[in-house]
N, C-alpha and C. Protein backbone atom coordinates (compact mmCIF):
# COMPACT_ATOMS: atom_id res chain seq x y z
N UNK A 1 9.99 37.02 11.24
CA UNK A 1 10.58 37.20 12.54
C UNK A 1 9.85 36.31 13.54
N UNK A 2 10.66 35.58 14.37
CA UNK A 2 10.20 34.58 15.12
C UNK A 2 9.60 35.27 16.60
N UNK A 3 8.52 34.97 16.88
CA UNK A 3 8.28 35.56 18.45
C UNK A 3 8.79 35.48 19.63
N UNK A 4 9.26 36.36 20.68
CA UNK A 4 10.03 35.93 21.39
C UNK A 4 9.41 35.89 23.06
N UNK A 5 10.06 35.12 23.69
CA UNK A 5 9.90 34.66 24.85
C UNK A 5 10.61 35.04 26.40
N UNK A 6 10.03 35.27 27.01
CA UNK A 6 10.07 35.59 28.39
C UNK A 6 11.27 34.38 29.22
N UNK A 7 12.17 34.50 29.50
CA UNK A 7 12.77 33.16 30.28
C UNK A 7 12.20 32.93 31.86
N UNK A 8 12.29 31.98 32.27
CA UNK A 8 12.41 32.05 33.39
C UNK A 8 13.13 31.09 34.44
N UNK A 9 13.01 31.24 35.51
CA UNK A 9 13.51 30.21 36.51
C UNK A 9 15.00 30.36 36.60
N UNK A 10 15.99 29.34 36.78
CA UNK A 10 17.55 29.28 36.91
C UNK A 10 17.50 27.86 36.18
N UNK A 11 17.22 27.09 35.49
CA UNK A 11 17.57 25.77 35.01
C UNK A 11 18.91 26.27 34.63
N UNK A 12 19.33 24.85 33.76
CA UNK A 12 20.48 24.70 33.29
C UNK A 12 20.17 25.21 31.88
N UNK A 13 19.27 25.03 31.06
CA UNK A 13 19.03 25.88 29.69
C UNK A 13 19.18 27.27 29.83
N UNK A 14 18.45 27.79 30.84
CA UNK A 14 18.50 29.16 31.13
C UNK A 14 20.05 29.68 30.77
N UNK A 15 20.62 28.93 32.03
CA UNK A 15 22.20 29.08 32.39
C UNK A 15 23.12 29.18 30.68
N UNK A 16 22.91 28.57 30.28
CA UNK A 16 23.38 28.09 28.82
C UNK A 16 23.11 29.25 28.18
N UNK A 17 21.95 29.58 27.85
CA UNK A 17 21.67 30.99 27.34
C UNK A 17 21.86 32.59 27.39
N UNK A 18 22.90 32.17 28.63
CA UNK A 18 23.27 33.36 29.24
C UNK A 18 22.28 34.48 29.64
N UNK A 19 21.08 33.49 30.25
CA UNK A 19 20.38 34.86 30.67
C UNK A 19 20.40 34.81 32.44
N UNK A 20 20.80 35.83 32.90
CA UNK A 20 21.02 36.20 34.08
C UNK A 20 19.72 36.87 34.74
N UNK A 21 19.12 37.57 34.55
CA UNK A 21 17.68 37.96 35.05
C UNK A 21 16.42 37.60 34.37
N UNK A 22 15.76 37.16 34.88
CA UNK A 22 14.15 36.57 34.65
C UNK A 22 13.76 37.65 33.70
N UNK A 23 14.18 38.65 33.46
CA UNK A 23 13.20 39.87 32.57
C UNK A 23 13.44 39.48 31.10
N UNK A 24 14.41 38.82 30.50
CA UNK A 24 15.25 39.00 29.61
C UNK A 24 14.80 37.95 28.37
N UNK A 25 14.37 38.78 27.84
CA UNK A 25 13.47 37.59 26.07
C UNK A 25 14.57 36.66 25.43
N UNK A 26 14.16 35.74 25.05
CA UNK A 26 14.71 34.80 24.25
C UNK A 26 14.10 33.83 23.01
N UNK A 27 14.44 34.03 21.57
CA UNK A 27 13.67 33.77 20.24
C UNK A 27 13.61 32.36 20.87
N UNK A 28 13.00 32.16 20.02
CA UNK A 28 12.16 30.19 19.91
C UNK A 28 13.63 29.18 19.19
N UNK A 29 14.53 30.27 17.86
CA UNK A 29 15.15 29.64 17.32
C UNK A 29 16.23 29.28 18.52
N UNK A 30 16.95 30.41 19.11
CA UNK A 30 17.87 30.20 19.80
C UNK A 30 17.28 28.93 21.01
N UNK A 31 16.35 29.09 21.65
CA UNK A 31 16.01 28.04 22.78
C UNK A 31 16.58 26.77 21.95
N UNK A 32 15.98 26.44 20.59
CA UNK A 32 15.88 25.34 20.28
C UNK A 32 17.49 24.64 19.34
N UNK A 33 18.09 26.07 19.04
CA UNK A 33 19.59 25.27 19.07
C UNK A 33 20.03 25.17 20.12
N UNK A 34 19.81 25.56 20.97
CA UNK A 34 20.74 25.39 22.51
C UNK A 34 19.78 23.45 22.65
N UNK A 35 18.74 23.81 23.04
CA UNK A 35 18.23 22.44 22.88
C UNK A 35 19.02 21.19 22.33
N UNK A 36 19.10 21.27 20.89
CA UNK A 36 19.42 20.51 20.10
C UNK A 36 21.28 20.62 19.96
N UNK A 37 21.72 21.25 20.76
CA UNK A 37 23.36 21.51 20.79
C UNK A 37 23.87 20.49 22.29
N UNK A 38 22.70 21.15 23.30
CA UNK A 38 22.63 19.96 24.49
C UNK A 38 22.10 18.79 24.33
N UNK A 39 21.13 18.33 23.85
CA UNK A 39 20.69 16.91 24.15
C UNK A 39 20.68 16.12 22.39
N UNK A 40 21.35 16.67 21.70
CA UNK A 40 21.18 15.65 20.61
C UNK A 40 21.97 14.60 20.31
N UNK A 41 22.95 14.15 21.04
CA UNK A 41 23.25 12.74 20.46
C UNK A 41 22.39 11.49 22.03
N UNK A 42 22.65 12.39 23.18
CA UNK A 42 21.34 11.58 24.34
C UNK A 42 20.37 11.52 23.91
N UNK A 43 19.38 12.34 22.95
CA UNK A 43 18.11 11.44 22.69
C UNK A 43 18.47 11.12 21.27
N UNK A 44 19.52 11.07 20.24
CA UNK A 44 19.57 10.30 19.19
C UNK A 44 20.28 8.65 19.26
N UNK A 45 20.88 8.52 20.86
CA UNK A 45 21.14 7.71 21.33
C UNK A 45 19.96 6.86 21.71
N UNK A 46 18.92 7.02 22.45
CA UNK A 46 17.66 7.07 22.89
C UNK A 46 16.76 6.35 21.82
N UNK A 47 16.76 7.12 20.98
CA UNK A 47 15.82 6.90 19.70
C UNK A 47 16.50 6.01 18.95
N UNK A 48 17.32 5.66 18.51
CA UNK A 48 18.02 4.43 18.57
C UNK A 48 17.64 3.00 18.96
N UNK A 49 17.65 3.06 20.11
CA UNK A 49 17.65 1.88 20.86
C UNK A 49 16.10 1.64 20.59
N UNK A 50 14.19 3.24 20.57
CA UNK A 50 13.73 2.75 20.07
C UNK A 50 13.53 2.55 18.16
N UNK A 51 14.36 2.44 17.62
CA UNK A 51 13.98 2.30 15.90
C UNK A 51 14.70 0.95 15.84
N UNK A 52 15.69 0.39 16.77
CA UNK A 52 16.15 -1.06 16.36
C UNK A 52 17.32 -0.82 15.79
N UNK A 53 17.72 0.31 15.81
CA UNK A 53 19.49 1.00 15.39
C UNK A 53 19.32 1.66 14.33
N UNK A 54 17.88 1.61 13.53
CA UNK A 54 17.62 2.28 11.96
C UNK A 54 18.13 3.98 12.10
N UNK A 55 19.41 4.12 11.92
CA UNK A 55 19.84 5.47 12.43
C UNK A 55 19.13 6.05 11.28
N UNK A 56 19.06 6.32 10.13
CA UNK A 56 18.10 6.94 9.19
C UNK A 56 16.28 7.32 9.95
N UNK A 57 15.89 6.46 10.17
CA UNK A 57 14.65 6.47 11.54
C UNK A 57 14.68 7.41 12.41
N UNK A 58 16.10 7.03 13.14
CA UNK A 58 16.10 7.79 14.18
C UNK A 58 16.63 9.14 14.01
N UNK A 59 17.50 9.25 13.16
CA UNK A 59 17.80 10.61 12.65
C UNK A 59 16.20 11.53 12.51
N UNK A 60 15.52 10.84 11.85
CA UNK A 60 13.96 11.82 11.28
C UNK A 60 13.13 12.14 12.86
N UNK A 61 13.13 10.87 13.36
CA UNK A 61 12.45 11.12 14.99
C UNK A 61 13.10 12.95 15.39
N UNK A 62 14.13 12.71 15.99
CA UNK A 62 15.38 13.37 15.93
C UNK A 62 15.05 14.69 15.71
N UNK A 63 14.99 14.82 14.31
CA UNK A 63 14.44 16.10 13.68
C UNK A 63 12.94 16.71 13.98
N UNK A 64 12.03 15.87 14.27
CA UNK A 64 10.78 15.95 14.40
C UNK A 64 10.44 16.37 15.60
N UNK A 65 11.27 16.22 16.54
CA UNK A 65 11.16 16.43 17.71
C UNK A 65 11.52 17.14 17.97
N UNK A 66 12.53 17.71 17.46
CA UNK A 66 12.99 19.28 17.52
C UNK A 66 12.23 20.46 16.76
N UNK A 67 11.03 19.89 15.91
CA UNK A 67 10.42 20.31 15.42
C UNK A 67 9.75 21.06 16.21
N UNK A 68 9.22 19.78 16.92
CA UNK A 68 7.97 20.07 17.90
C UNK A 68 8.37 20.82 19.20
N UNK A 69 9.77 20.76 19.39
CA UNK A 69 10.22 21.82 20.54
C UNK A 69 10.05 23.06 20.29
N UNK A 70 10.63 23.22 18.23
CA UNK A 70 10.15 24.53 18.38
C UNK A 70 8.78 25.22 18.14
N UNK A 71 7.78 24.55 17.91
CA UNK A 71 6.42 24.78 17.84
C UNK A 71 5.76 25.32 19.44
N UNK A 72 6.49 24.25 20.17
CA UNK A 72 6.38 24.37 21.72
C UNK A 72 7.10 25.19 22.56
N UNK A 73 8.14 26.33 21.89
CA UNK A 73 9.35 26.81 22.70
C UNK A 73 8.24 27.54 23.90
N UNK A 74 7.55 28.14 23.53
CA UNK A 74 7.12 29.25 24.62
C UNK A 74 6.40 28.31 25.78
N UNK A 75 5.95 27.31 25.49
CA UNK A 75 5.47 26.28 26.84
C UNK A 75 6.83 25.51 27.50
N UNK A 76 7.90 25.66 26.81
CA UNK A 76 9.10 24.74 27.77
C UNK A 76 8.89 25.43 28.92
N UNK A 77 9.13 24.63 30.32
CA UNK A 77 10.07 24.92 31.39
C UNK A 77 12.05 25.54 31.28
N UNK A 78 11.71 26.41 30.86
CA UNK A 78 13.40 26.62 30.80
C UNK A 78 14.24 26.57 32.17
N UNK A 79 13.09 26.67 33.15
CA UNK A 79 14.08 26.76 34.44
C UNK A 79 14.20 25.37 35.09
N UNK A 80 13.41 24.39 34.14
CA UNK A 80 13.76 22.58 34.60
C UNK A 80 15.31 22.65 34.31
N UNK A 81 15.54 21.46 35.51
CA UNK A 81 17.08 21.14 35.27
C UNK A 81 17.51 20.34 34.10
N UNK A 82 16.52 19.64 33.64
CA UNK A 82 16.74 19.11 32.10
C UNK A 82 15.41 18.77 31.33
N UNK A 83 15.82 19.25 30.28
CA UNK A 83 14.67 19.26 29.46
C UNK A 83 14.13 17.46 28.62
N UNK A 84 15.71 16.71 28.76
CA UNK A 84 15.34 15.36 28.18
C UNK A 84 14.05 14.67 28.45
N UNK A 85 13.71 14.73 29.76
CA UNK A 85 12.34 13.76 29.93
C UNK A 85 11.50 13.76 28.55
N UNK A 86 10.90 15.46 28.37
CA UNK A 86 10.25 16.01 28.00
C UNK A 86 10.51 15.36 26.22
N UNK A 87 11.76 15.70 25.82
CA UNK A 87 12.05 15.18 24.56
C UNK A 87 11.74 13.90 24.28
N UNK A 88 12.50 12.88 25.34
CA UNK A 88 12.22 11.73 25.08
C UNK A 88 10.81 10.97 24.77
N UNK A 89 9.62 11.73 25.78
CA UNK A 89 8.27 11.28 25.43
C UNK A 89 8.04 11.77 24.25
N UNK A 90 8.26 12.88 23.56
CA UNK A 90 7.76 13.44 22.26
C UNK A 90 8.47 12.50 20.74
N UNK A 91 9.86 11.84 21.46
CA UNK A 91 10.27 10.95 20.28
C UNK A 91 9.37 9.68 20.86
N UNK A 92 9.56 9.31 21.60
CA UNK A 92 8.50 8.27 22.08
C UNK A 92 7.48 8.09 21.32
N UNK A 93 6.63 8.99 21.50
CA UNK A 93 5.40 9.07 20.89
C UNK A 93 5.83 8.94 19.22
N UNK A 94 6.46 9.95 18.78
CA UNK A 94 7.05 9.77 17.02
C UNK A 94 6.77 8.31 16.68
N UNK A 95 7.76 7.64 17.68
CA UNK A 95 8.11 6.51 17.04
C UNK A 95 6.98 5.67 17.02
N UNK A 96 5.97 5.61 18.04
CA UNK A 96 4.93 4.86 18.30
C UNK A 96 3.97 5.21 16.96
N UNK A 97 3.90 6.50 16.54
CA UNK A 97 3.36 7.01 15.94
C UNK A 97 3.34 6.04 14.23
N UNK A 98 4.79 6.27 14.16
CA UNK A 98 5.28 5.82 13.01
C UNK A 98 4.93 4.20 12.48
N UNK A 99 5.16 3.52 13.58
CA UNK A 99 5.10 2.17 14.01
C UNK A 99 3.80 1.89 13.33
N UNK A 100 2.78 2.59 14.57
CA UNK A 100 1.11 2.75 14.19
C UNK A 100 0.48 2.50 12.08
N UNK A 101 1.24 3.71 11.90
CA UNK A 101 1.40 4.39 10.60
C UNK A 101 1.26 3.21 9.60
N UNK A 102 2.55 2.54 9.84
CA UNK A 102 2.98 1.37 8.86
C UNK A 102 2.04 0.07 9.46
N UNK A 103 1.80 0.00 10.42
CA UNK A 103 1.13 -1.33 10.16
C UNK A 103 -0.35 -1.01 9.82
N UNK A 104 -0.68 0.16 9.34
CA UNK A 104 -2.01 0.30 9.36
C UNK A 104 -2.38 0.22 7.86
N UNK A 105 -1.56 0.25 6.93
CA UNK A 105 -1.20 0.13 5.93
C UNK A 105 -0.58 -1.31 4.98
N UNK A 106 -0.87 -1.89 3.74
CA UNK A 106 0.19 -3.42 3.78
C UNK A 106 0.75 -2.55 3.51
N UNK A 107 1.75 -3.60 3.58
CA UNK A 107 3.27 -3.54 3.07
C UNK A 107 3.98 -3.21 1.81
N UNK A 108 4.96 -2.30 1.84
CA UNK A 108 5.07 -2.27 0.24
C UNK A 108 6.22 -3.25 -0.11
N UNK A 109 5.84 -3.29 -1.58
CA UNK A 109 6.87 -4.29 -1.95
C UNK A 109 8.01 -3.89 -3.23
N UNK A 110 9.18 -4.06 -3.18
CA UNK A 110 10.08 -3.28 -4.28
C UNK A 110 9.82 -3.30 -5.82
N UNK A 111 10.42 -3.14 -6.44
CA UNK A 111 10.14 -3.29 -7.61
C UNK A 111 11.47 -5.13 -8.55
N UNK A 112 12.06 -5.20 -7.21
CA UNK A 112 12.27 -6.63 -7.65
C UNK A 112 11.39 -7.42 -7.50
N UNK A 113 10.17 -7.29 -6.32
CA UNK A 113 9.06 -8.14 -6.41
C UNK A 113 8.05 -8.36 -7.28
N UNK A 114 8.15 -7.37 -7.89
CA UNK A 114 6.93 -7.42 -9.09
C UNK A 114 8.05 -8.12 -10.81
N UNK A 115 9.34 -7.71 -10.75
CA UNK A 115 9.91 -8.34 -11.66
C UNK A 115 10.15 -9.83 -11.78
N UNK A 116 10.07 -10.44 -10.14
CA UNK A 116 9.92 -11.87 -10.16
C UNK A 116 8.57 -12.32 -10.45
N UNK A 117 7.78 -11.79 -9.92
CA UNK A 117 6.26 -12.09 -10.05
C UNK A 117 5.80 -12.75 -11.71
N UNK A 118 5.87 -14.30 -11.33
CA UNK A 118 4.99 -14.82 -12.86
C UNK A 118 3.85 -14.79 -13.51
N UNK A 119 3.66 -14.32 -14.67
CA UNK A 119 2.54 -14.10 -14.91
C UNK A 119 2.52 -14.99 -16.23
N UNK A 120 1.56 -15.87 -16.35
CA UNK A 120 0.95 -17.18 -17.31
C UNK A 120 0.79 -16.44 -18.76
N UNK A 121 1.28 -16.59 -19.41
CA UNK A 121 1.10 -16.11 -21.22
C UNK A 121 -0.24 -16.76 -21.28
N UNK A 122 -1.27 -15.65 -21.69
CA UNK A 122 -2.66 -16.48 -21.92
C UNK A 122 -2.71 -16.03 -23.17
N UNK A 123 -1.78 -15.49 -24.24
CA UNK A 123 -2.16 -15.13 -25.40
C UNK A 123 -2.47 -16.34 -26.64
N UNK A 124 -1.97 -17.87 -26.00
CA UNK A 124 -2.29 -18.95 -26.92
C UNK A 124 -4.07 -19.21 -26.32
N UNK A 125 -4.37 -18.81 -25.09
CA UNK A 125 -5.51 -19.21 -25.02
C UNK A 125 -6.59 -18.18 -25.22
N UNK A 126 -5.99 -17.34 -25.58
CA UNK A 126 -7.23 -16.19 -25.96
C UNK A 126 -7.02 -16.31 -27.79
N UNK A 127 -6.13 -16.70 -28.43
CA UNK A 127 -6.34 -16.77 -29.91
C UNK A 127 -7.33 -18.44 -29.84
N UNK A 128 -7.17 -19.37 -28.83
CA UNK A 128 -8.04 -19.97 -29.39
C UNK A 128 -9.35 -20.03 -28.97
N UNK A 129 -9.96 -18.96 -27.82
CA UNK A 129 -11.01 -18.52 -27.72
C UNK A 129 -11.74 -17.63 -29.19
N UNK A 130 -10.93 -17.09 -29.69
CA UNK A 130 -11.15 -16.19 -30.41
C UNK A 130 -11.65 -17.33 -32.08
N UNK A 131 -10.46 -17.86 -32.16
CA UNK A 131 -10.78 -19.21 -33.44
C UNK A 131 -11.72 -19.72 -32.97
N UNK A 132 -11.95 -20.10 -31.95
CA UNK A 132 -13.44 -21.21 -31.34
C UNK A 132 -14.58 -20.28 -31.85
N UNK A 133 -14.71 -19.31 -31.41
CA UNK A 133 -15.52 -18.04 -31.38
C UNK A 133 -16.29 -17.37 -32.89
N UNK A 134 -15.24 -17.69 -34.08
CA UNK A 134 -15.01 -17.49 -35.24
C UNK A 134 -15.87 -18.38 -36.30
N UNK A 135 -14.94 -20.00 -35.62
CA UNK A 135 -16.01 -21.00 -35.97
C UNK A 135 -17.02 -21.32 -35.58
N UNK A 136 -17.56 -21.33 -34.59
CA UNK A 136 -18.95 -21.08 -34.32
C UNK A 136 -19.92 -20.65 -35.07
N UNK A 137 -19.61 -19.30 -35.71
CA UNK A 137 -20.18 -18.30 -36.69
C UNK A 137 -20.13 -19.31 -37.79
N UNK A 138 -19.53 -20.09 -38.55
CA UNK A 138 -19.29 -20.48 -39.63
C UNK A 138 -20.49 -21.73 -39.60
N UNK A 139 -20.84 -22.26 -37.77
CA UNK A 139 -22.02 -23.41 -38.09
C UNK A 139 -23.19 -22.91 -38.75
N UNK A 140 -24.55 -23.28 -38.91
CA UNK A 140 -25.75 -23.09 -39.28
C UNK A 140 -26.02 -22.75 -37.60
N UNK A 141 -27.43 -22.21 -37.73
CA UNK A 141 -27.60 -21.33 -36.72
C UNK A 141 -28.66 -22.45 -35.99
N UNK A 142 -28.63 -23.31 -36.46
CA UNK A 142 -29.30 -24.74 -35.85
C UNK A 142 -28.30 -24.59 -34.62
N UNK A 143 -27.30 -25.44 -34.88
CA UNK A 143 -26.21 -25.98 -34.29
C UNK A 143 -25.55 -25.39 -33.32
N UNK A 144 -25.61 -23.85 -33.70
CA UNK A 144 -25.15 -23.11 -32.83
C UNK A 144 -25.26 -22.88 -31.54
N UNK A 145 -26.66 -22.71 -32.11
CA UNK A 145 -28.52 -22.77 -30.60
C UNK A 145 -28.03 -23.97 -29.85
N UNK A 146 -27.69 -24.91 -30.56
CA UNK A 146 -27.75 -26.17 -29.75
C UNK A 146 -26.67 -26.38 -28.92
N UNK A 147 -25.26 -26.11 -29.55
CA UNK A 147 -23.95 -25.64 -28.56
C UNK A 147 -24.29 -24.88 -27.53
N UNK A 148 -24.74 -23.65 -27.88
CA UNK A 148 -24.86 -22.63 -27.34
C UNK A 148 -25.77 -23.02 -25.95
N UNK A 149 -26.52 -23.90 -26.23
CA UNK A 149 -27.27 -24.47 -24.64
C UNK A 149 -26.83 -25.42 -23.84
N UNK A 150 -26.14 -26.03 -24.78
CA UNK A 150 -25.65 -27.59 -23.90
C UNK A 150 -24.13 -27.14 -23.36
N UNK A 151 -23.58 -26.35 -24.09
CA UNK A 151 -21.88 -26.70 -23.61
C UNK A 151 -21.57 -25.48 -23.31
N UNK A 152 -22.09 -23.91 -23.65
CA UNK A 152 -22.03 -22.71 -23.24
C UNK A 152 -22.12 -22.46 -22.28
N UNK A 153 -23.65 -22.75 -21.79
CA UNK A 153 -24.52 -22.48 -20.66
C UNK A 153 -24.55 -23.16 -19.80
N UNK A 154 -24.03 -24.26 -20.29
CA UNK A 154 -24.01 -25.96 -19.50
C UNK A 154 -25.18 -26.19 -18.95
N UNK A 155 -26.00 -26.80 -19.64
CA UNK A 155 -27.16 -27.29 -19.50
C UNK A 155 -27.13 -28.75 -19.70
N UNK A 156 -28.50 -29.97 -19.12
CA UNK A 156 -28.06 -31.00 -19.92
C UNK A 156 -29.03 -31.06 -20.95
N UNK A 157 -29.22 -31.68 -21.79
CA UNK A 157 -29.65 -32.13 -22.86
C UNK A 157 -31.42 -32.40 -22.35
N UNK A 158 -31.85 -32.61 -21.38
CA UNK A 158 -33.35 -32.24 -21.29
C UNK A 158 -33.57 -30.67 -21.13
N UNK A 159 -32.62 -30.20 -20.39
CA UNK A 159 -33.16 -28.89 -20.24
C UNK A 159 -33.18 -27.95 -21.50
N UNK A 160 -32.41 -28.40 -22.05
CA UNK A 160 -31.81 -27.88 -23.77
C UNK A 160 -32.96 -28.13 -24.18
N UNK A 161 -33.28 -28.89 -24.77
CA UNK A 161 -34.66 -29.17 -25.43
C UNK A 161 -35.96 -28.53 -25.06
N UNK A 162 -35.78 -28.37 -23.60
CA UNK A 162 -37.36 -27.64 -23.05
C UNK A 162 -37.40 -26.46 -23.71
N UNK A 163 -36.07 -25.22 -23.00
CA UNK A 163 -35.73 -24.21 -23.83
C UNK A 163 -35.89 -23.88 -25.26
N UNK A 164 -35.68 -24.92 -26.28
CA UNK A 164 -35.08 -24.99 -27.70
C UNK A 164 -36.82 -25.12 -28.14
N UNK A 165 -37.39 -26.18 -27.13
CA UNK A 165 -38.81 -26.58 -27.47
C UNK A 165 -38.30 -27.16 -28.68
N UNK A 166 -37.78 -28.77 -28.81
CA UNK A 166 -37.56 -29.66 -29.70
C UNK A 166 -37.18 -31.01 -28.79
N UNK A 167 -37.25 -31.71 -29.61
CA UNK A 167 -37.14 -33.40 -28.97
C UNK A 167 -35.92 -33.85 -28.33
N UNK A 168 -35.66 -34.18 -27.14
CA UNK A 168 -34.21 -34.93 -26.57
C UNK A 168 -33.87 -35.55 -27.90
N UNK A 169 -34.38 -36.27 -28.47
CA UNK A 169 -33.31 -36.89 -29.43
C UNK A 169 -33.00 -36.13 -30.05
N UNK A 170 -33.20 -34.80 -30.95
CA UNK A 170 -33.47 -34.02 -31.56
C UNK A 170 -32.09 -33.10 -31.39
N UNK A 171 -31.65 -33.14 -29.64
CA UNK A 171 -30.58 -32.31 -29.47
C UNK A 171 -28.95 -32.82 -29.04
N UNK A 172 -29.45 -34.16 -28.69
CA UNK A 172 -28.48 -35.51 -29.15
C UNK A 172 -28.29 -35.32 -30.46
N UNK A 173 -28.76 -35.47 -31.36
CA UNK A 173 -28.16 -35.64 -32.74
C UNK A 173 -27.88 -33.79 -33.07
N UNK A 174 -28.00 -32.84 -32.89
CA UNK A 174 -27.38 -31.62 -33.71
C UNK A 174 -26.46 -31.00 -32.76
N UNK A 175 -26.22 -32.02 -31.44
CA UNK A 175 -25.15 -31.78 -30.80
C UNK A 175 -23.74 -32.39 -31.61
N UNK A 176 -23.92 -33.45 -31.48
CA UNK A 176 -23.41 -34.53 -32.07
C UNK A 176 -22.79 -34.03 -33.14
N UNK A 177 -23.84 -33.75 -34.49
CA UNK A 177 -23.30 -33.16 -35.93
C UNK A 177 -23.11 -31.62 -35.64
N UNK A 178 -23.19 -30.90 -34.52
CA UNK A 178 -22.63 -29.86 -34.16
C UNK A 178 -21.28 -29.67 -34.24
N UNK A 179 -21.04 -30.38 -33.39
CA UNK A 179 -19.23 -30.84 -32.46
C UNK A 179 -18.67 -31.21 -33.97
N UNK A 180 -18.99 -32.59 -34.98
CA UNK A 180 -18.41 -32.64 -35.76
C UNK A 180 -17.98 -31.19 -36.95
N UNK A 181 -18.77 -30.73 -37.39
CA UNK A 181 -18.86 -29.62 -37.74
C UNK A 181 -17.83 -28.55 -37.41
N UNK A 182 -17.67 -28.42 -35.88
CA UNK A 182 -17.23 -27.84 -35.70
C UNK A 182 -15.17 -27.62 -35.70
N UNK A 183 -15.37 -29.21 -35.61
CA UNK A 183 -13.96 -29.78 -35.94
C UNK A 183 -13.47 -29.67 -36.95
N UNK A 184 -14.51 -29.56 -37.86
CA UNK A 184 -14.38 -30.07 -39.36
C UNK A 184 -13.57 -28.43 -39.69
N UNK A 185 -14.39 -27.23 -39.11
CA UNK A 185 -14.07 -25.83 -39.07
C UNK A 185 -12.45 -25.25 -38.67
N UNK A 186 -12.50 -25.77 -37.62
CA UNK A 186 -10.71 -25.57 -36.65
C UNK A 186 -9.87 -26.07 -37.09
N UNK A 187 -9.79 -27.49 -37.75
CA UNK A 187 -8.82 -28.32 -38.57
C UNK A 187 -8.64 -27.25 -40.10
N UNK A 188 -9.67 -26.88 -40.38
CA UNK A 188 -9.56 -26.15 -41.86
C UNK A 188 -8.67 -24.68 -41.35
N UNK A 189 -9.00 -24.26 -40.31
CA UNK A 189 -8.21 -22.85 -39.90
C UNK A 189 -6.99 -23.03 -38.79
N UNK A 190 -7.01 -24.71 -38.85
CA UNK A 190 -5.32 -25.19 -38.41
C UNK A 190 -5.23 -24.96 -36.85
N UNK A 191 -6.25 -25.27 -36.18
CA UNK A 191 -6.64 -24.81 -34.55
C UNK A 191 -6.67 -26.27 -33.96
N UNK A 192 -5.68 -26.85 -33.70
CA UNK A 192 -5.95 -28.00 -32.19
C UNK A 192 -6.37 -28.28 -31.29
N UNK A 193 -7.39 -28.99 -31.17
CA UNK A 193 -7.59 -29.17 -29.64
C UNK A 193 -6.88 -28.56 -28.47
């Protein structure tokens, strides 16, 4: 059961409601269909003009605001001669509200956007990470060390050696018969450059 309210004054809502003496209670529901029976296509007109014509928009404003009338029935002025001002700032605000809302947020995007959205087949380049990866294992563990510093890590060839603690020439040549090696491996398991 909805709580009920005291009228007052002579407005034009009053008048509407048929209440004739100031003593005389009136529910929150009834204020707020009389409300929404008087002013709803003037402020769905209103709200309109602010959503940019999005009558779906403005329809929800609309509703929300009548929401909030009836949250608010017992603070209306019933004896104002019109209650629109009052509405209009409360969709006002909605809409500002809403506005706020969405840009505070990105943007969403449909689900045709993600169906256009290209995405690169990397499954030829992860099988030949994986073959590279394979043969490797198959060098001597010389060679490996020695890949593994110069072209892994990308190092150059002095720093390789400091690390390795063996001779620059030393990592020139098991680079060298590394790489071959390693070709020799990928060609046998049918892997191209």
């Amino acid at each position: 059961m909805m709580p009920v309210r005291s009228a007052r004054g002579t407005g034009a809502l009053r008048a509407r409601l048929g209440l004739a003496s100031s003593g005389q209670a009136v529910s929150d529901d009834l204020i707020v269909t009389e409300l929404y029976r008087q002013y709803h296509r003037s402020l769905l007109s209103f709200v309109l003009r602010l959503t940019a014509g999005d009558r779906q928009q403005a329809e929800d404003v609309v509703q929300e605001t009548m929401v909030r009338a009836w949250r608010q029935a017992g603070r209306l002025d019933l004896g104002a001669e019109s209650l629109m001002p009052w509405l209009a700032t409360v969709a006002r605000r909605i809409v500002i509200d809403e506005r706020r809302r969405r840009l505070a947020r990105p943007a969403e995007t449909g689900d045709l956007m993600v169906e256009r959205a290209s995405v690169a087949d990397e499954t030829e380049d992860l099988l030949r990470r994986i073959a590279v990866a394979e043969a490797l294992q198959a060098l001597s563990p010389a060679h490996r060390e020695v890949l593994n510093e110069t072209i892994l890590r990308d190092r150059t060839v002095n720093q390789a050696a400091e690390i390795l603690g063996i001779p620059v020439g030393t990592v020139k040549s098991r680079v060298y018969y590394a790489l071959r090696a390693l070709r020799l491996v990928l060609d046998e398991r049918g892997v191209s450059a």
